[in-house]
Protein backbone atom coordinates (compact mmCIF):
# COMPACT_ATOMS: atom_id res chain seq x y z
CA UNK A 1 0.00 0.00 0.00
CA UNK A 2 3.32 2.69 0.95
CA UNK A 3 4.45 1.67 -2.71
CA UNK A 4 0.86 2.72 -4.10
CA UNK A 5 0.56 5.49 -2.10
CA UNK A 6 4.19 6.94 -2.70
CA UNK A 7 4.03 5.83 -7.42
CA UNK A 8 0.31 7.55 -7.18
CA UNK A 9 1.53 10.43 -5.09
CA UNK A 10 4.94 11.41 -7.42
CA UNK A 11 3.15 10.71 -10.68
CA UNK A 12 -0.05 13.18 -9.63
CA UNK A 13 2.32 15.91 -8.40
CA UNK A 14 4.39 15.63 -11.15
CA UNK A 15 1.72 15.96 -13.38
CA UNK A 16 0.07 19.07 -11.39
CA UNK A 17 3.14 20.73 -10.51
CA UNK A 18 2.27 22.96 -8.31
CA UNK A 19 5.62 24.68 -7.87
CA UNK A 20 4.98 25.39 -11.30
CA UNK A 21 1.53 26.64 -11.07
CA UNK A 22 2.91 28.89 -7.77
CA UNK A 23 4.50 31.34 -9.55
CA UNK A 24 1.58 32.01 -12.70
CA UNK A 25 -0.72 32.49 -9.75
CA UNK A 26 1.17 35.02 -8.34
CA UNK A 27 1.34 36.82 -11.58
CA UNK A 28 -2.12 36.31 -11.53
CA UNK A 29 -3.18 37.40 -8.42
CA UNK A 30 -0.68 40.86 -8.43
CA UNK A 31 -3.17 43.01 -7.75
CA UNK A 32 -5.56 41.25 -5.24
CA UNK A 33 -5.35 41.64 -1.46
CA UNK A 34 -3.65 38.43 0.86
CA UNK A 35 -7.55 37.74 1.75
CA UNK A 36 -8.61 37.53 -2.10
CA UNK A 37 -5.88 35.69 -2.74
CA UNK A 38 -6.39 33.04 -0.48
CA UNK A 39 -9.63 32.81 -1.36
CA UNK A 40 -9.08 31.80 -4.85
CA UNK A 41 -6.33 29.20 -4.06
CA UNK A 42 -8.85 27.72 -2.09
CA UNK A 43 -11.47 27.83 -4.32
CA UNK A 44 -9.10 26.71 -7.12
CA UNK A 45 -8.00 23.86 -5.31
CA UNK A 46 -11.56 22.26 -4.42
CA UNK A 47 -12.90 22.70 -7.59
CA UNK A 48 -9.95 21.04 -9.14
CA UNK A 49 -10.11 18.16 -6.41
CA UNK A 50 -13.94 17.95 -7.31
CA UNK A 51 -13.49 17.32 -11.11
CA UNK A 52 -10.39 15.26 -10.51
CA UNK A 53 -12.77 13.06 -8.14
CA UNK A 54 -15.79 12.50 -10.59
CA UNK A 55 -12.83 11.40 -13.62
CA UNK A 56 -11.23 8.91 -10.59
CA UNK A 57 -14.52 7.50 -9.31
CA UNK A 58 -16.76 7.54 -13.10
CA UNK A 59 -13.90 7.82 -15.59
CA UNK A 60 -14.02 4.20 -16.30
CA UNK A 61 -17.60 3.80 -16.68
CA UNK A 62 -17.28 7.02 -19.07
CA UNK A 63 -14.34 5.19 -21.34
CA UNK A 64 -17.40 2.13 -21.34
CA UNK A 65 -20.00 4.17 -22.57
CA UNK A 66 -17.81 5.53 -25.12
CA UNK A 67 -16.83 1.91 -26.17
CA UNK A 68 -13.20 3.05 -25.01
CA UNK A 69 -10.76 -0.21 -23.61
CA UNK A 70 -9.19 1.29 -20.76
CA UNK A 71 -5.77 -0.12 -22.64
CA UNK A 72 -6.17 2.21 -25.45
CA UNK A 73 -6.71 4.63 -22.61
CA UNK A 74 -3.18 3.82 -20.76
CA UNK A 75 -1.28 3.84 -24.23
CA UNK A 76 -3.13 7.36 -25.28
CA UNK A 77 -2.47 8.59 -21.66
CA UNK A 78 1.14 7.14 -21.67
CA UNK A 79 1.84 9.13 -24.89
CA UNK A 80 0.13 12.21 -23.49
CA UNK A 81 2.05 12.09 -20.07
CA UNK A 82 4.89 11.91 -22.07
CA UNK A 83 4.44 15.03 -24.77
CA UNK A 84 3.91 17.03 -21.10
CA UNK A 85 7.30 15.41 -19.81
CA UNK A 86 9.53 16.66 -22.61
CA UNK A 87 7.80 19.88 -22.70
CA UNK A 88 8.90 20.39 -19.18
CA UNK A 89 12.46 18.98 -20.08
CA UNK A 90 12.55 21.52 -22.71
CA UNK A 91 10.12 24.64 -20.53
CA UNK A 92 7.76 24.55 -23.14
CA UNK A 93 5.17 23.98 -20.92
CA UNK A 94 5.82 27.02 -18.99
CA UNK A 95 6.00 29.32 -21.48
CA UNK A 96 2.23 28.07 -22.58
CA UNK A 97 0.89 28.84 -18.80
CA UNK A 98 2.40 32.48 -18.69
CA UNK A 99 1.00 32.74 -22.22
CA UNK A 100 -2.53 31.39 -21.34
CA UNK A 101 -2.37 33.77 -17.85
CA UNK A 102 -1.11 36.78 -19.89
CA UNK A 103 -4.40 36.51 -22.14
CA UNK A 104 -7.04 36.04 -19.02
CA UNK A 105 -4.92 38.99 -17.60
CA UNK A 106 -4.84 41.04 -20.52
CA UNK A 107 -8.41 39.99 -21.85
CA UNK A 108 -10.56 40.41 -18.50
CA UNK A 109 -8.60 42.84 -16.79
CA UNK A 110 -11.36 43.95 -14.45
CA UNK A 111 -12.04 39.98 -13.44
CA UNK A 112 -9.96 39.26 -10.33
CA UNK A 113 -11.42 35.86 -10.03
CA UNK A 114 -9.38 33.24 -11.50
CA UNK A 115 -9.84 30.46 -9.57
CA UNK A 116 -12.18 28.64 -12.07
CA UNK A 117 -10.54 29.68 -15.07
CA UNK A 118 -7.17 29.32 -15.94
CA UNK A 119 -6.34 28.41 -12.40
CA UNK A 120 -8.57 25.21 -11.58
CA UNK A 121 -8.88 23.88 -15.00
CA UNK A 122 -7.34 23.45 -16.84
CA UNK A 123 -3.59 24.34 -14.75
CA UNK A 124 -4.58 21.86 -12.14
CA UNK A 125 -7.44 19.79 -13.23
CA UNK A 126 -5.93 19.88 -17.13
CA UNK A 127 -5.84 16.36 -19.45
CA UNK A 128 -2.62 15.21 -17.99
CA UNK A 129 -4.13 15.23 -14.41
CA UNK A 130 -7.37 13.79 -15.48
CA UNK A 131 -5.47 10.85 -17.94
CA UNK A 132 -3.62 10.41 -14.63
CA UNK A 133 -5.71 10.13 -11.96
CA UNK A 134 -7.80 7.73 -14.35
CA UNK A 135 -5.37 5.30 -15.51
CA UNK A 136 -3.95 5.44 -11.63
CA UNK A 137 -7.82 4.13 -10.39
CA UNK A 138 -7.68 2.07 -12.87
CA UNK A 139 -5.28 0.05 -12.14
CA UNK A 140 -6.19 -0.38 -8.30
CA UNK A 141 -7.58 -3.61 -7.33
CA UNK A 142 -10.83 -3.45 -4.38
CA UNK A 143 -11.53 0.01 -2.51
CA UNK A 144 -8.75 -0.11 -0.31
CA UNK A 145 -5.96 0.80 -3.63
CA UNK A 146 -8.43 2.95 -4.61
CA UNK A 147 -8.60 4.94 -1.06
CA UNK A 148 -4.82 5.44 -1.54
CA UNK A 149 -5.35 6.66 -4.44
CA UNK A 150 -7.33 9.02 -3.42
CA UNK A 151 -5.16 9.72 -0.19
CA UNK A 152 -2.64 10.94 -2.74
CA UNK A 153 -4.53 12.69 -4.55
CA UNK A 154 -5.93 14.64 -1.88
CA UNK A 155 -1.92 15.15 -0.68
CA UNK A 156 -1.35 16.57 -3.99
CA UNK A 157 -3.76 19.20 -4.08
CA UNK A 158 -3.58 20.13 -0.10
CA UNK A 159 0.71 20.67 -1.22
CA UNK A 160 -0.73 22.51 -4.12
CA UNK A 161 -2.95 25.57 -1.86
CA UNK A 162 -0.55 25.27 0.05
CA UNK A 163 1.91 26.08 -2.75
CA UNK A 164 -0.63 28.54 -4.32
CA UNK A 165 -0.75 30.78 -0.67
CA UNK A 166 2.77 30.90 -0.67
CA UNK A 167 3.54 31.83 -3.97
CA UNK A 168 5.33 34.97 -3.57
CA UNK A 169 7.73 34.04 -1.05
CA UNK A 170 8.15 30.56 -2.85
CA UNK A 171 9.46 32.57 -5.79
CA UNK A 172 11.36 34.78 -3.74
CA UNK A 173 13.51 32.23 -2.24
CA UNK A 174 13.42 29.24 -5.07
CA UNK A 175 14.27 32.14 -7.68
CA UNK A 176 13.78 31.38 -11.38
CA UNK A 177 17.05 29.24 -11.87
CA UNK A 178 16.16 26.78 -9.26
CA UNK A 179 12.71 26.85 -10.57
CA UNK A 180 13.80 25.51 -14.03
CA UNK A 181 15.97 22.93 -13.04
CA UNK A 182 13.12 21.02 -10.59
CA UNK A 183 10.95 21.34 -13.68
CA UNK A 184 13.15 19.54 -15.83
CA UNK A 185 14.15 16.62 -13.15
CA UNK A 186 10.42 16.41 -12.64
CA UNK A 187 10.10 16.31 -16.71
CA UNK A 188 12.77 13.23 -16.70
CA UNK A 189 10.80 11.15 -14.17
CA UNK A 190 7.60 12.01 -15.85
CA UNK A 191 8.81 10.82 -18.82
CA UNK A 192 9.32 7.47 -17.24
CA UNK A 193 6.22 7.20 -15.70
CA UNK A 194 4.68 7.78 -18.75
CA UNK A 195 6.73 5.16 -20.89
CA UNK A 196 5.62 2.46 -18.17
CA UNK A 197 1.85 2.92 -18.72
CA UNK A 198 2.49 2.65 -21.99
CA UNK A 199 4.11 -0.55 -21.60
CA UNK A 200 1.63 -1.92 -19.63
CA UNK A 201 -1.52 -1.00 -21.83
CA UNK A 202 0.91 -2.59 -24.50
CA UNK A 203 1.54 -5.45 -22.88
CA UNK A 204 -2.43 -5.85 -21.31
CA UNK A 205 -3.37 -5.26 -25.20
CA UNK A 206 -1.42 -8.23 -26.96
């Protein structure tokens, strides 16, 4: 169950990232008070927990309906996870998120509220998360893997507010050097992650 809890728990934050959502919210989120601030991490965070649940719990009976075999699903996933890894490798995926804040910013600048939009989906709650936290359920055998599961998920996303409160003194100290490299050692072990659900939806399939 520790070996569950800690591969379900690296490949959800890895996929999240909130040290790398920290710093677009705070670009976000210049202008708004401590209190308002807060307010939207925490809004951000549940509603990104809540549609992150509903694709753990019904995701499976969704990929059913659609006449989807959950193999095709790890070997599509796999491939996503692993476009997301080399972006980070190669801060690609960065650049995107400043670009996609810098238009909400620029577009809405009288909106203060972004916890729905960018910040809960799709920065936390995007396709990577959602392919993830899938393929991660569906692998778990009885409620008790699945309860891990979700223990790790709901770790992920209590590190993330936690990461999205302290954004400006996380990029303060962390600076933008330090920044980039975790984002690319986080973009290598991705990339692994990903090639092994690949393998196994391969390997499941023939």
């Amino acid at each position: 169950m520790l070996q569950l809890f800690v591969s379900a728990f690296v490949t959800l934050f890895v996929v999240i990232d909130p040290p790398g959502c920290a710093p677009i919210y705070a670009g976000l989120t210049a202008n708004a008070s401590a209190r308002q601030a807060f307010s939207m991490a925490l809004r951000a965070c549940l509603i990104a927990t809540g549609i992150l649940l509903v694709f753990a719990l019904f995701g499976e009976d969704l990929l059913g309906a659609l006449h989807i075999e959950l193999d095709s699903f790890r070997i599509a996933g796999g491939i996503m996870l692993f476009l997301i890894a080399l972006d980070m490798v190669f801060e690609k995926r960065t650049e995107r998120r400043e670009e996609r804040a810098e238009k909400v910013r620029t577009a809405q600048p009288h909106v203060e509220d972004v916890s729905v939009f960018p910040m809960a989906m799709p920065m936390l709650a995007g396709p990577g998360s959602i392919a993830s936290v899938m393929l991660l359920t569906a692998r778990a055998k009885g409620i008790e893997e699945t309860g891990v599961i979700l223990a790790a998920l709901a770790l992920v996303m209590v590190l993330s507010f936690l990461a999205l409160v302290a954004a400006r003194p996380i990029i303060r100290v962390l600076g933008a050097q330090v920044e980039a490299v975790v984002t690319r050692l986080l973009g290598v072990l991705l990339a692994a992650l990903a090639a092994q659900f690949v393998i196994d939806g391969i390997q499941a399939q023939f």
